[in-house]
N, C-alpha and C. Protein backbone atom coordinates (compact mmCIF):
# COMPACT_ATOMS: atom_id res chain seq x y z
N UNK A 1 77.65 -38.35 -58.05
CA UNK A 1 76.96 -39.49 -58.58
C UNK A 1 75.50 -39.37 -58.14
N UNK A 2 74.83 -39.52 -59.03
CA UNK A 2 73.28 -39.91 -58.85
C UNK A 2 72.48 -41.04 -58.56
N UNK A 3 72.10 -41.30 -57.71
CA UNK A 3 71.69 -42.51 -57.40
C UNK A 3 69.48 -42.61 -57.19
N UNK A 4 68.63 -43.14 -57.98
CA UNK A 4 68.00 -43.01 -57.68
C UNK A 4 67.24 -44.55 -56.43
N UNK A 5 66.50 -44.47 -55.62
CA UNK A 5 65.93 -45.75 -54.80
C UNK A 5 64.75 -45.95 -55.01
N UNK A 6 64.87 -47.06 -55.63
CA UNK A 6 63.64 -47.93 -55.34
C UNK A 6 62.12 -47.50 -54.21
N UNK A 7 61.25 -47.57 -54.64
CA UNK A 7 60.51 -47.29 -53.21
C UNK A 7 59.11 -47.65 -53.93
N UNK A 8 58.34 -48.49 -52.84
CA UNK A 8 56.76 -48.47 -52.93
C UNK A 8 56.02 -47.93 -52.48
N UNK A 9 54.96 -47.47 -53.30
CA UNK A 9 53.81 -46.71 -52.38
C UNK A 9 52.97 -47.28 -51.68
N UNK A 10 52.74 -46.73 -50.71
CA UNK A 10 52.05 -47.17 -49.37
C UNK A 10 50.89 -46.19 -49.54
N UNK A 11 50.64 -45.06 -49.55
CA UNK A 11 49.55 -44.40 -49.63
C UNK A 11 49.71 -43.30 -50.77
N UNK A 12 48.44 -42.76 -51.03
CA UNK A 12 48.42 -41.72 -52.28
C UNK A 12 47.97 -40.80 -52.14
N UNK A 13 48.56 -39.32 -52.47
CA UNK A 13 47.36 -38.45 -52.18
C UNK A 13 48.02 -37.27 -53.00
N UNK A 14 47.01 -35.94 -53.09
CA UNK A 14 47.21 -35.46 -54.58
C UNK A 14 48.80 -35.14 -54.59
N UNK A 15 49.24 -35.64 -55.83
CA UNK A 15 50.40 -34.93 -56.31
C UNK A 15 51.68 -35.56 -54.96
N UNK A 16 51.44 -36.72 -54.63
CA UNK A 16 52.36 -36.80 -53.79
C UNK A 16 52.20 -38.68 -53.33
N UNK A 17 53.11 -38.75 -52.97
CA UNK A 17 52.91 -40.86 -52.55
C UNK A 17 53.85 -40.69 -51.18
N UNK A 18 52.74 -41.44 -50.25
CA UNK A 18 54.12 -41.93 -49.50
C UNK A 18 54.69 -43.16 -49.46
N UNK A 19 55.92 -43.26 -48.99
CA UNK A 19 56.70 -44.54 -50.13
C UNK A 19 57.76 -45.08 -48.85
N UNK A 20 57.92 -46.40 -48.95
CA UNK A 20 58.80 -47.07 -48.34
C UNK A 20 59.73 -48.18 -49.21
N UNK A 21 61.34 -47.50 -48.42
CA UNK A 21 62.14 -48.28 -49.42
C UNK A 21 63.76 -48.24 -48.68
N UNK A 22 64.40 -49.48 -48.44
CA UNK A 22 65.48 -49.23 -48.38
C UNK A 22 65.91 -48.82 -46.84
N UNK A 23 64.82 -48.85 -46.09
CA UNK A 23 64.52 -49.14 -44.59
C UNK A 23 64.42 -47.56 -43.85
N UNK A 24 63.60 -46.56 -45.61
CA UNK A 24 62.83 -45.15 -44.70
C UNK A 24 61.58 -45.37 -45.63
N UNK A 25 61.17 -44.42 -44.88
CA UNK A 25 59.75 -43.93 -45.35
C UNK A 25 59.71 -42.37 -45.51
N UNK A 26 59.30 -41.68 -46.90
CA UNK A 26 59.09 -40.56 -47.15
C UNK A 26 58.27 -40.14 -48.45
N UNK A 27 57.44 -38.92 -47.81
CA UNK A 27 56.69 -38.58 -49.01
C UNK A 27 57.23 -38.06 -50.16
N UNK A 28 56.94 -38.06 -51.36
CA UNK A 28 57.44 -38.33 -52.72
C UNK A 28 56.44 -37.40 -53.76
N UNK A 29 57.20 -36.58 -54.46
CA UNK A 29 56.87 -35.85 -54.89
C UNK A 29 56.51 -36.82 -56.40
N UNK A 30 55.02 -36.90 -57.30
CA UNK A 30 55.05 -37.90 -58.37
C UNK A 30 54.33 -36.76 -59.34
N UNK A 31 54.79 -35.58 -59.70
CA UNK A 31 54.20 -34.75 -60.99
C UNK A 31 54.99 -35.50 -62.10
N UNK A 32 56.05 -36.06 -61.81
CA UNK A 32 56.94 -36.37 -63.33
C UNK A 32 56.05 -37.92 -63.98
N UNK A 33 55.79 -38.55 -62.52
CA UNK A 33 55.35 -40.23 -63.22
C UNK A 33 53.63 -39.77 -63.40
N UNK A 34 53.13 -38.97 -62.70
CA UNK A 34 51.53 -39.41 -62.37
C UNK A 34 51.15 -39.94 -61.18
N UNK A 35 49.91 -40.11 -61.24
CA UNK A 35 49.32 -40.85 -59.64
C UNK A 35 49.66 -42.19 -60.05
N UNK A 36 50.46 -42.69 -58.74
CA UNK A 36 50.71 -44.21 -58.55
C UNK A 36 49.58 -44.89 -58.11
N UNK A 37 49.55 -46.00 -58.25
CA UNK A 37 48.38 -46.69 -57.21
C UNK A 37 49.72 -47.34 -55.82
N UNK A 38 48.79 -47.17 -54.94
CA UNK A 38 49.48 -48.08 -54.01
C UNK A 38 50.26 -49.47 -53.94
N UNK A 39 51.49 -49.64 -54.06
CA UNK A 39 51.81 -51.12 -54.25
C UNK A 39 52.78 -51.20 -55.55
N UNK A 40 52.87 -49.85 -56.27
CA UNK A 40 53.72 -49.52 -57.65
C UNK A 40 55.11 -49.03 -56.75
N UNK A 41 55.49 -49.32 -57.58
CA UNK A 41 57.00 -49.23 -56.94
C UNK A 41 57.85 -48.06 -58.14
N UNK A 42 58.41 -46.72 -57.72
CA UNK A 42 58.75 -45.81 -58.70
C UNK A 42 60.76 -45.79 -57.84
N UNK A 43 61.24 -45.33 -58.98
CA UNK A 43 62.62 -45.12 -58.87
C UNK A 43 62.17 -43.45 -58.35
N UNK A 44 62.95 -42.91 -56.97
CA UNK A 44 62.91 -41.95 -56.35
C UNK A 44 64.30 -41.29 -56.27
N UNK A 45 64.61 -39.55 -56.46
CA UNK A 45 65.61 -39.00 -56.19
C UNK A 45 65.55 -37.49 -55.87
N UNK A 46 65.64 -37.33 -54.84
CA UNK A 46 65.86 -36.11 -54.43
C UNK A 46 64.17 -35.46 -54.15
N UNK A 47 63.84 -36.46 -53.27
CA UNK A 47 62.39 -36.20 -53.09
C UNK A 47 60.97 -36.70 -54.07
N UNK A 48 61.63 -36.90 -55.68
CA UNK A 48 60.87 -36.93 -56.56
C UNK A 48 60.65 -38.23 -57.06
N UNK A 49 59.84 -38.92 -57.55
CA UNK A 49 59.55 -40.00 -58.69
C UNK A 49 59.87 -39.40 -59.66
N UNK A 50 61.18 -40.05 -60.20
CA UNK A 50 61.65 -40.04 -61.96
C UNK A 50 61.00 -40.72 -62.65
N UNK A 51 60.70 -42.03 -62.17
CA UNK A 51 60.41 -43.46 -63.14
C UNK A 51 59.59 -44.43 -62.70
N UNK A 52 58.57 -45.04 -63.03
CA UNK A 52 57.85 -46.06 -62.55
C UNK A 52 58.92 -47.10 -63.04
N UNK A 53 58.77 -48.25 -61.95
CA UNK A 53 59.55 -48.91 -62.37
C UNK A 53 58.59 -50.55 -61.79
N UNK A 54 59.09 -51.70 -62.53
CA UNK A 54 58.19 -52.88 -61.82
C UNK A 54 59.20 -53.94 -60.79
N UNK A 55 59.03 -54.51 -60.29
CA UNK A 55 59.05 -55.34 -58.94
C UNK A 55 60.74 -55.83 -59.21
N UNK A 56 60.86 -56.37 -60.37
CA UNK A 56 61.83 -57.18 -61.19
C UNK A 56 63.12 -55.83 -61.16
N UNK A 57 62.87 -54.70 -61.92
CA UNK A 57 63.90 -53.48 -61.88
C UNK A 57 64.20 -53.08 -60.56
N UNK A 58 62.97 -53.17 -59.39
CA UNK A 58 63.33 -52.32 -58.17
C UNK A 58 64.10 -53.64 -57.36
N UNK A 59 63.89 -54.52 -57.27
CA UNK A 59 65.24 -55.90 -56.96
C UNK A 59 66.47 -55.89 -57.63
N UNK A 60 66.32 -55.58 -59.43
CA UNK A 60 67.71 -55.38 -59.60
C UNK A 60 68.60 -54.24 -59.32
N UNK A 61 67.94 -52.58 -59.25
CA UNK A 61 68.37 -51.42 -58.34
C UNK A 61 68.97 -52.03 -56.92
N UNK A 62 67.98 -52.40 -56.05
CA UNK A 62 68.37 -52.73 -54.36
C UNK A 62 69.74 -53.40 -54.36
N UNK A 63 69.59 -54.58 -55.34
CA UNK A 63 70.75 -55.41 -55.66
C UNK A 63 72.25 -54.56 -55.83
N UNK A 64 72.31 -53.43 -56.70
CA UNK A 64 73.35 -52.83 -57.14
C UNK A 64 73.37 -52.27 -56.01
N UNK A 65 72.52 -51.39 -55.30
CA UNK A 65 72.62 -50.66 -54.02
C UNK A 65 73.27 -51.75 -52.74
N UNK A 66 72.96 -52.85 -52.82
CA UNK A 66 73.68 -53.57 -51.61
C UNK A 66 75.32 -54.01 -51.91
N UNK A 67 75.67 -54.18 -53.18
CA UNK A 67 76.58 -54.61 -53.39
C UNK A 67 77.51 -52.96 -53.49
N UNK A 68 76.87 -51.63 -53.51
CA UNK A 68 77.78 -50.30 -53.55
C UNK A 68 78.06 -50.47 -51.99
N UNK A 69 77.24 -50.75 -51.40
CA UNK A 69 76.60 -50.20 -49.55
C UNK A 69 77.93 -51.49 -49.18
N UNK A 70 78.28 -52.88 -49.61
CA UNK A 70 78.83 -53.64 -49.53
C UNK A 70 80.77 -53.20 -49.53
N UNK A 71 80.36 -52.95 -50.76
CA UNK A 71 81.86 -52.32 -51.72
C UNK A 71 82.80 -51.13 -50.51
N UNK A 72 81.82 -50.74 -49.98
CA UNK A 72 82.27 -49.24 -48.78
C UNK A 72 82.38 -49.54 -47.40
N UNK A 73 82.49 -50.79 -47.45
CA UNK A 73 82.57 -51.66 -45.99
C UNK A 73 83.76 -52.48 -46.09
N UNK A 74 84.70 -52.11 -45.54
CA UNK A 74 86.42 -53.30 -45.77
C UNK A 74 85.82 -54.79 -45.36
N UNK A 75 86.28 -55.53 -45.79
CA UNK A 75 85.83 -56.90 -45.48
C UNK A 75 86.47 -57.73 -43.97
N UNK A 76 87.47 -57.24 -43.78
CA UNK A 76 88.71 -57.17 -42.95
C UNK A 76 89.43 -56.29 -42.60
N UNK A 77 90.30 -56.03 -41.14
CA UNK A 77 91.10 -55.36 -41.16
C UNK A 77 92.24 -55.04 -41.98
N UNK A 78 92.53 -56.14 -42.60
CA UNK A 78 93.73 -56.00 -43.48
C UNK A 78 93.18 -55.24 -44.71
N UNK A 79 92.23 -54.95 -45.10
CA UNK A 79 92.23 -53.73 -46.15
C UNK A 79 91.94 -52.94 -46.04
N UNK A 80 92.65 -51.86 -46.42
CA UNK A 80 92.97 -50.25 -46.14
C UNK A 80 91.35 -49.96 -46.68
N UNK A 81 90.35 -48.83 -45.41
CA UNK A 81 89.39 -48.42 -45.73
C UNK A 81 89.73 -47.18 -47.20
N UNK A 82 90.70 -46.79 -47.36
CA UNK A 82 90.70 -45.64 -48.30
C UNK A 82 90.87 -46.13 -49.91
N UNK A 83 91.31 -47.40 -49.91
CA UNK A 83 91.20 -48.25 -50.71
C UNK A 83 89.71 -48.23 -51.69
N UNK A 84 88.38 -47.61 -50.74
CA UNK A 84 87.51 -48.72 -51.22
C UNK A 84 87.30 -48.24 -52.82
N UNK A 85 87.27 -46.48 -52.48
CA UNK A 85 86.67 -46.30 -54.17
C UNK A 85 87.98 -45.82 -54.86
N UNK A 86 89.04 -46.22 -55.06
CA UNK A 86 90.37 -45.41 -55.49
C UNK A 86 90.61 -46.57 -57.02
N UNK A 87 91.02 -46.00 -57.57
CA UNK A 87 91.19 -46.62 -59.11
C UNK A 87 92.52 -48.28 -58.79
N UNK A 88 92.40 -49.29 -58.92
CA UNK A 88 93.76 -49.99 -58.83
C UNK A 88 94.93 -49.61 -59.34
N UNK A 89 95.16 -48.83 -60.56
CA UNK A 89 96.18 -47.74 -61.05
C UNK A 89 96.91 -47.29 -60.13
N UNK A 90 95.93 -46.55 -59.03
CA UNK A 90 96.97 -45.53 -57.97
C UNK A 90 97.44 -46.57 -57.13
N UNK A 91 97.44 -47.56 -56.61
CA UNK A 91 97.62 -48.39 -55.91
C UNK A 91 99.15 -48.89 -55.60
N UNK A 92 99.85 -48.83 -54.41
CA UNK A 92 100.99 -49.05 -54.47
C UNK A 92 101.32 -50.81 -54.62
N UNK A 93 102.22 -51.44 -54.99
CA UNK A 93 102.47 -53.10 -54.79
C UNK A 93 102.25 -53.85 -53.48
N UNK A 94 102.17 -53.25 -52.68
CA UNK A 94 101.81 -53.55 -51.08
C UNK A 94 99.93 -53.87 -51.01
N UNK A 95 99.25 -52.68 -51.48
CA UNK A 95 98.10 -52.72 -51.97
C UNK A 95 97.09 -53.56 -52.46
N UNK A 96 98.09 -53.91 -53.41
CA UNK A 96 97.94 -54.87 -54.76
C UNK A 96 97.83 -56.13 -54.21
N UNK A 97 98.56 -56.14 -54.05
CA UNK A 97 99.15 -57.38 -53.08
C UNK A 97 98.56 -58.02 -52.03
N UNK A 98 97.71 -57.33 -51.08
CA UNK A 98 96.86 -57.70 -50.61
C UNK A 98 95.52 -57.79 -51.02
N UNK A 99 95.35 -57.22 -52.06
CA UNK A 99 93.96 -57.25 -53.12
C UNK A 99 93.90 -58.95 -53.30
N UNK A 100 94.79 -59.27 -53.87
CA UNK A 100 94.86 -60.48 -54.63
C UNK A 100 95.86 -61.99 -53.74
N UNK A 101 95.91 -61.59 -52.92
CA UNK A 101 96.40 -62.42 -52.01
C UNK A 101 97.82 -63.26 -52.30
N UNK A 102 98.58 -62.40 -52.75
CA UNK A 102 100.07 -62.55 -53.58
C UNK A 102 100.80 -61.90 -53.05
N UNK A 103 102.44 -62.22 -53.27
CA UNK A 103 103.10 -61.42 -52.65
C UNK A 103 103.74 -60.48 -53.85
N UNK A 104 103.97 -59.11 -53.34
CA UNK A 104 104.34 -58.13 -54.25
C UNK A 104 105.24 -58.45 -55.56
N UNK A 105 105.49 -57.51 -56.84
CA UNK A 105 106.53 -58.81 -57.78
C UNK A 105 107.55 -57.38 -56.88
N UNK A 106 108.54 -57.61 -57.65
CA UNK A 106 110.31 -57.08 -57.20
C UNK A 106 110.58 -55.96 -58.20
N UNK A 107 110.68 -54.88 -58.04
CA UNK A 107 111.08 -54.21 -59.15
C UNK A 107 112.18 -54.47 -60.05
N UNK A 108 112.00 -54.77 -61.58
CA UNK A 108 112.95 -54.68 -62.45
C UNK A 108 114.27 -54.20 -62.19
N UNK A 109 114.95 -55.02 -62.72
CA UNK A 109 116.53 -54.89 -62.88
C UNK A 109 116.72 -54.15 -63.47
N UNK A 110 117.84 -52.91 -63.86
CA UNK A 110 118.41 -52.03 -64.77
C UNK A 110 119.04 -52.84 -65.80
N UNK A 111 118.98 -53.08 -67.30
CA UNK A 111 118.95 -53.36 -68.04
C UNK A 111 120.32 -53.32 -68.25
N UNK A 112 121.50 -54.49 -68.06
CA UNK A 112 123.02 -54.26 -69.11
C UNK A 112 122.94 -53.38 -69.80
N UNK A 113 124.62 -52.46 -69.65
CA UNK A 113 124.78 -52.00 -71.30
C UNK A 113 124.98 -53.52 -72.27
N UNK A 114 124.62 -52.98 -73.59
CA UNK A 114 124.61 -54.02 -74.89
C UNK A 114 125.78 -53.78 -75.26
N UNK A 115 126.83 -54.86 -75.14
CA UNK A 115 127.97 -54.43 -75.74
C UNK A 115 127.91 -54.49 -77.26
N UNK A 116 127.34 -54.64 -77.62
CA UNK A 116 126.75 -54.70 -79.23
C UNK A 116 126.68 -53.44 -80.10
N UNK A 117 126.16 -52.59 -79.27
CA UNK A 117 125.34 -50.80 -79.35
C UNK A 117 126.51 -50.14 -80.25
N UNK A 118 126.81 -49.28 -81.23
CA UNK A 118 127.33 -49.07 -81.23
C UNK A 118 127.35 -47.69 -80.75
N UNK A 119 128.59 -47.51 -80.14
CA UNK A 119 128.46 -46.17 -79.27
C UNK A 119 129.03 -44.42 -80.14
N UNK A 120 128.36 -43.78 -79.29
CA UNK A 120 128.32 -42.30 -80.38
C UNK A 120 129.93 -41.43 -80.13
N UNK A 121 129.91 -41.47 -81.70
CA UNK A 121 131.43 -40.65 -82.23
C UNK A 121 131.34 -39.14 -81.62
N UNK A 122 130.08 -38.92 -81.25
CA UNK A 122 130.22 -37.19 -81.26
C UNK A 122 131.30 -36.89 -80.03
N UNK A 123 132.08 -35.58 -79.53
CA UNK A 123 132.95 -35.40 -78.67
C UNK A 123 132.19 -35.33 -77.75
């Protein structure tokens, strides 16, 4: 997964910004956006500015980033840390069950024969 961060520039200098975001500070490679001015805030990944981005986008980024950074933290002991990124699909009824604060259902009954059916002539 790709994730790019938020970050503002703090200072400028050729071909490069240094930028604070997300509680680091690092210089930033900006050939893809251009020279920032100080105080522009660019979406950063893997050293680089992909994207200028404005004040409003880099709050709604941080936002998604606190609630991933959130999501990877059990809330309680009672939920299984391996839980956090696993599909609910794989999930056993025990699982489940504590997801949603219910108690497990019962597995299905085996279905009567239908005395109705009519049954096969072959030998």
């Amino acid at each position: 997964m790709c994730i790019g961060l938020p970050m503002r520039v703090i200072e400028v200098m050729p071909g490069q910004a240094l930028c604070r975001g997300r509680g680091e500070t690092q210089c930033v490679e900006t050939a893809l956006v251009g020279e920032p001015l100080v105080g522009d805030w660019l979406l950063v990944f893997l050293g680089g500015a992909r994207e200028r981005i404005d004040a409003q986008r880099a709050a709604e980024v941080n936002s998604a980033l606190d609630l991933l950074e959130a999501a990877m933290q059990p809330t309680d002991e009672s939920t299984p840390t391996s839980l956090a990124f696993s599909l609910p699909s794989s999930w056993d009824a025990a699982a489940l069950a504590a997801l949603t604060g219910s108690a497990p259902n019962p597995p299905n009954p085996p279905n009567p024969p239908n005395p109705q059916s009519p049954r096969s002539t072959e030998p």
